[in-house]
N, C-alpha and C. Protein backbone atom coordinates (compact mmCIF):
# COMPACT_ATOMS: atom_id res chain seq x y z
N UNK A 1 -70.50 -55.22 223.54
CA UNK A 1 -71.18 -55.87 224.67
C UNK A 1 -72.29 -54.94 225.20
N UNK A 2 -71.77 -53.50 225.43
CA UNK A 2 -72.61 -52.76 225.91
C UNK A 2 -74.30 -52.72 225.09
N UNK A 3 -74.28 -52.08 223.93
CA UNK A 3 -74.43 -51.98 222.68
C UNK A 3 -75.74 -53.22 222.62
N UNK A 4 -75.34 -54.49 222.73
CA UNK A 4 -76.26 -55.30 222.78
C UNK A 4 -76.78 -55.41 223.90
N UNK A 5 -76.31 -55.08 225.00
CA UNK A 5 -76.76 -55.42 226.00
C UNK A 5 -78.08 -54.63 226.40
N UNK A 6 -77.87 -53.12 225.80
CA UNK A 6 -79.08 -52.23 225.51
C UNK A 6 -80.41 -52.69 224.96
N UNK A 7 -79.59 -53.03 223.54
CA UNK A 7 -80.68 -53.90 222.65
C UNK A 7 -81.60 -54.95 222.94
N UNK A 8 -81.29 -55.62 223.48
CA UNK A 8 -81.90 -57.09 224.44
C UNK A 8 -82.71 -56.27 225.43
N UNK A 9 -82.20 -54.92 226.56
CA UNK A 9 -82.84 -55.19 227.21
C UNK A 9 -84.40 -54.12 226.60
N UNK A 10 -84.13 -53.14 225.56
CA UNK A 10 -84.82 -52.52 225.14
C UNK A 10 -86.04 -53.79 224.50
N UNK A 11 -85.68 -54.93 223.56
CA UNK A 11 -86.63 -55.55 223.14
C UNK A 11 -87.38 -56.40 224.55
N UNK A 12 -86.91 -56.49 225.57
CA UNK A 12 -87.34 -56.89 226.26
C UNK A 12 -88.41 -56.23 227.01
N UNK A 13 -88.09 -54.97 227.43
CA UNK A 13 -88.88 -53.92 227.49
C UNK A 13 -90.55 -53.06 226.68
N UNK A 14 -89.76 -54.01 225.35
CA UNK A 14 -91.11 -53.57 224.79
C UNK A 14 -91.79 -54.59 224.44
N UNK A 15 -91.19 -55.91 224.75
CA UNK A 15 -91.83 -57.28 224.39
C UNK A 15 -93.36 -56.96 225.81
N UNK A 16 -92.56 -56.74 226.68
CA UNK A 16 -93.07 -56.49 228.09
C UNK A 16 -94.15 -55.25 228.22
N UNK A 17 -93.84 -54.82 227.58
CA UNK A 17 -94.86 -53.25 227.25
C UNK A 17 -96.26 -53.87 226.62
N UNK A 18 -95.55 -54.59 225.54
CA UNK A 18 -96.83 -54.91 224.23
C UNK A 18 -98.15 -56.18 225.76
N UNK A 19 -97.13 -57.04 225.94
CA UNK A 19 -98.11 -57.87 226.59
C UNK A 19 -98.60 -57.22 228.01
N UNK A 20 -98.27 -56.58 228.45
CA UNK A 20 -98.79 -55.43 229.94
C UNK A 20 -100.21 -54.90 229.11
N UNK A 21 -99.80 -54.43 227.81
CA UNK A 21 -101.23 -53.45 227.54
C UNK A 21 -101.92 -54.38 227.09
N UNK A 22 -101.88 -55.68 226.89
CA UNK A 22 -102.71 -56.74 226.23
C UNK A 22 -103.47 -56.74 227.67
N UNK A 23 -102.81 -57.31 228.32
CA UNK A 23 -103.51 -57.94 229.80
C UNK A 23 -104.31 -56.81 230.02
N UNK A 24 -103.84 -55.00 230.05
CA UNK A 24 -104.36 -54.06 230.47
C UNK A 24 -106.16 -54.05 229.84
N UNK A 25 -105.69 -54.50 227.96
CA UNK A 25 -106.97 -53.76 227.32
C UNK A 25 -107.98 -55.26 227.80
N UNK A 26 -107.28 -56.44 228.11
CA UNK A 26 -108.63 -57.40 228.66
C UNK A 26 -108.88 -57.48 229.98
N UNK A 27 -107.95 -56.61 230.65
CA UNK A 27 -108.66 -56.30 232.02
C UNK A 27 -109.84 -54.96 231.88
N UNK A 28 -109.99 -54.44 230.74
CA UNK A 28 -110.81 -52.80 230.80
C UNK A 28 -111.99 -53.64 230.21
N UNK A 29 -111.59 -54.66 229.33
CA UNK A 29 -112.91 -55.09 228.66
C UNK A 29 -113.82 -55.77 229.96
N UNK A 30 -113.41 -56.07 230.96
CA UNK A 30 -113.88 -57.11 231.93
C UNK A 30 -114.54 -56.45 233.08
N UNK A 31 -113.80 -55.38 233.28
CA UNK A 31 -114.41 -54.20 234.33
C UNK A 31 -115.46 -53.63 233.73
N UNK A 32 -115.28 -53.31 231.99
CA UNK A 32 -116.80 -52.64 231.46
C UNK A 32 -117.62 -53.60 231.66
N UNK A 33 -117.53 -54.68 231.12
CA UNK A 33 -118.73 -55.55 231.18
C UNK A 33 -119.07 -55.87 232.61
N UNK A 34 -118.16 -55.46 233.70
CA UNK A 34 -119.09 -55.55 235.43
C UNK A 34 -119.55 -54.42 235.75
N UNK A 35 -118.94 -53.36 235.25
CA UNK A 35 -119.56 -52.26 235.87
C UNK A 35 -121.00 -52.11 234.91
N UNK A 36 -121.20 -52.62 233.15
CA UNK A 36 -122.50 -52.57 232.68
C UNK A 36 -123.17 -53.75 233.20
N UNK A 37 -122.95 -55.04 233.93
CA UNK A 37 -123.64 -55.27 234.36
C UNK A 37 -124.21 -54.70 235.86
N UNK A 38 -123.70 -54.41 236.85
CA UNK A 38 -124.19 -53.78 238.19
C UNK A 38 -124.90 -52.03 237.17
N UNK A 39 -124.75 -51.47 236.11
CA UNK A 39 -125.57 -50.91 235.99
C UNK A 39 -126.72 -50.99 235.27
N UNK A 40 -126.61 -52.38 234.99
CA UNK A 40 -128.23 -53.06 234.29
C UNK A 40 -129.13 -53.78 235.46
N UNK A 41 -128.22 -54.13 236.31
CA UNK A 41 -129.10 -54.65 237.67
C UNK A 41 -129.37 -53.57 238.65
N UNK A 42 -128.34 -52.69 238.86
CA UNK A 42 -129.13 -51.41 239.38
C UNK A 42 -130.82 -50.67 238.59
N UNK A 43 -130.68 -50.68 237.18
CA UNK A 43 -131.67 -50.39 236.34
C UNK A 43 -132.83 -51.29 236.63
N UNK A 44 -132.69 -52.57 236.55
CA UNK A 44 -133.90 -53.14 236.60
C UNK A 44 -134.78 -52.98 238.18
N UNK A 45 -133.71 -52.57 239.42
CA UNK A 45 -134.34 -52.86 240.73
C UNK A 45 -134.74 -51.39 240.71
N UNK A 46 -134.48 -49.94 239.86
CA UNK A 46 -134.93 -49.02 240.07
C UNK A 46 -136.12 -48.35 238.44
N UNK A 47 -136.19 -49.66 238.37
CA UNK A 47 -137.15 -49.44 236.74
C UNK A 47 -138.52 -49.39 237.27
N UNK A 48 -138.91 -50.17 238.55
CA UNK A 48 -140.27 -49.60 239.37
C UNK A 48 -140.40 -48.48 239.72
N UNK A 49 -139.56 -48.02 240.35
CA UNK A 49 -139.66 -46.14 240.82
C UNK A 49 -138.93 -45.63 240.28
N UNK A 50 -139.08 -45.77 238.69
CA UNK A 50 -138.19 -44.92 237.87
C UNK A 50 -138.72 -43.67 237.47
N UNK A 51 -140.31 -43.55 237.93
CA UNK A 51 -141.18 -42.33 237.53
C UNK A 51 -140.39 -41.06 239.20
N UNK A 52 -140.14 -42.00 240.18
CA UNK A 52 -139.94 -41.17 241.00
C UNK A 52 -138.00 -40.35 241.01
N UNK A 53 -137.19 -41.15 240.03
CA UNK A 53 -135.99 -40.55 239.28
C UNK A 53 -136.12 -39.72 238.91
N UNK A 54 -136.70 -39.61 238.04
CA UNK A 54 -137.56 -38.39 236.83
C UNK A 54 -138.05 -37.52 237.51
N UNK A 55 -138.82 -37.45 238.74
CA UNK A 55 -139.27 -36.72 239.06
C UNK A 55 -137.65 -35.59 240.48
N UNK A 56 -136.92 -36.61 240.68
CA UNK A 56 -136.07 -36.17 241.45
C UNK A 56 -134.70 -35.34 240.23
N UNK A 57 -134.74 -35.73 239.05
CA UNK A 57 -134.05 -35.04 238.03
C UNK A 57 -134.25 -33.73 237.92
N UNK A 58 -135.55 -33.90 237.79
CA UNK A 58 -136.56 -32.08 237.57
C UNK A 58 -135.77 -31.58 238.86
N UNK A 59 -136.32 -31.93 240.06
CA UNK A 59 -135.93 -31.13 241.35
C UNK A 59 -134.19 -31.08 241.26
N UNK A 60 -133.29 -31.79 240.55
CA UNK A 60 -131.89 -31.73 240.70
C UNK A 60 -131.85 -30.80 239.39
C-alpha cells in the first residue's frame, strides 16, 4: 500500500513538474516577446536623439 502509494504520488509529482515547466517555458517566451517589444518601441521614440545616446555613452 505504502509502496504504491509513493509511486502514484511521485508520478504525480512529476506529471506536475513536466506541465509547471511547460506553462513556465510559454510564460518566458511571452515576457521576451513584451519586454522585445517595449524595447523596440522604446528604440523607435529614442531613434531621433539617438546621436544624443552616443554622445551620453562617450561621457558614461
Amino acid at each position: 500500500m505504502g509502496c504504491s502509494y509513493n509511486y502514484y504520488q511521485q508520478q504525480y509529482y512529476l506529471s506536475m513538474r513536466s506541465t509547471s515547466s511547460k506553462m513556465r517555458a510559454t510564460e518566458s517566451i511571452v515576457s521576451i516577446k513584451s519586454v522585445f517589444l517595449v524595447i523596440f518601441q522604446k528604440y523607435i521614440i529614442l531613434n531621433g536623439c539617438r546621436h544624443h545616446i552616443v554622445e551620453l555613452s562617450k561621457c558614461c
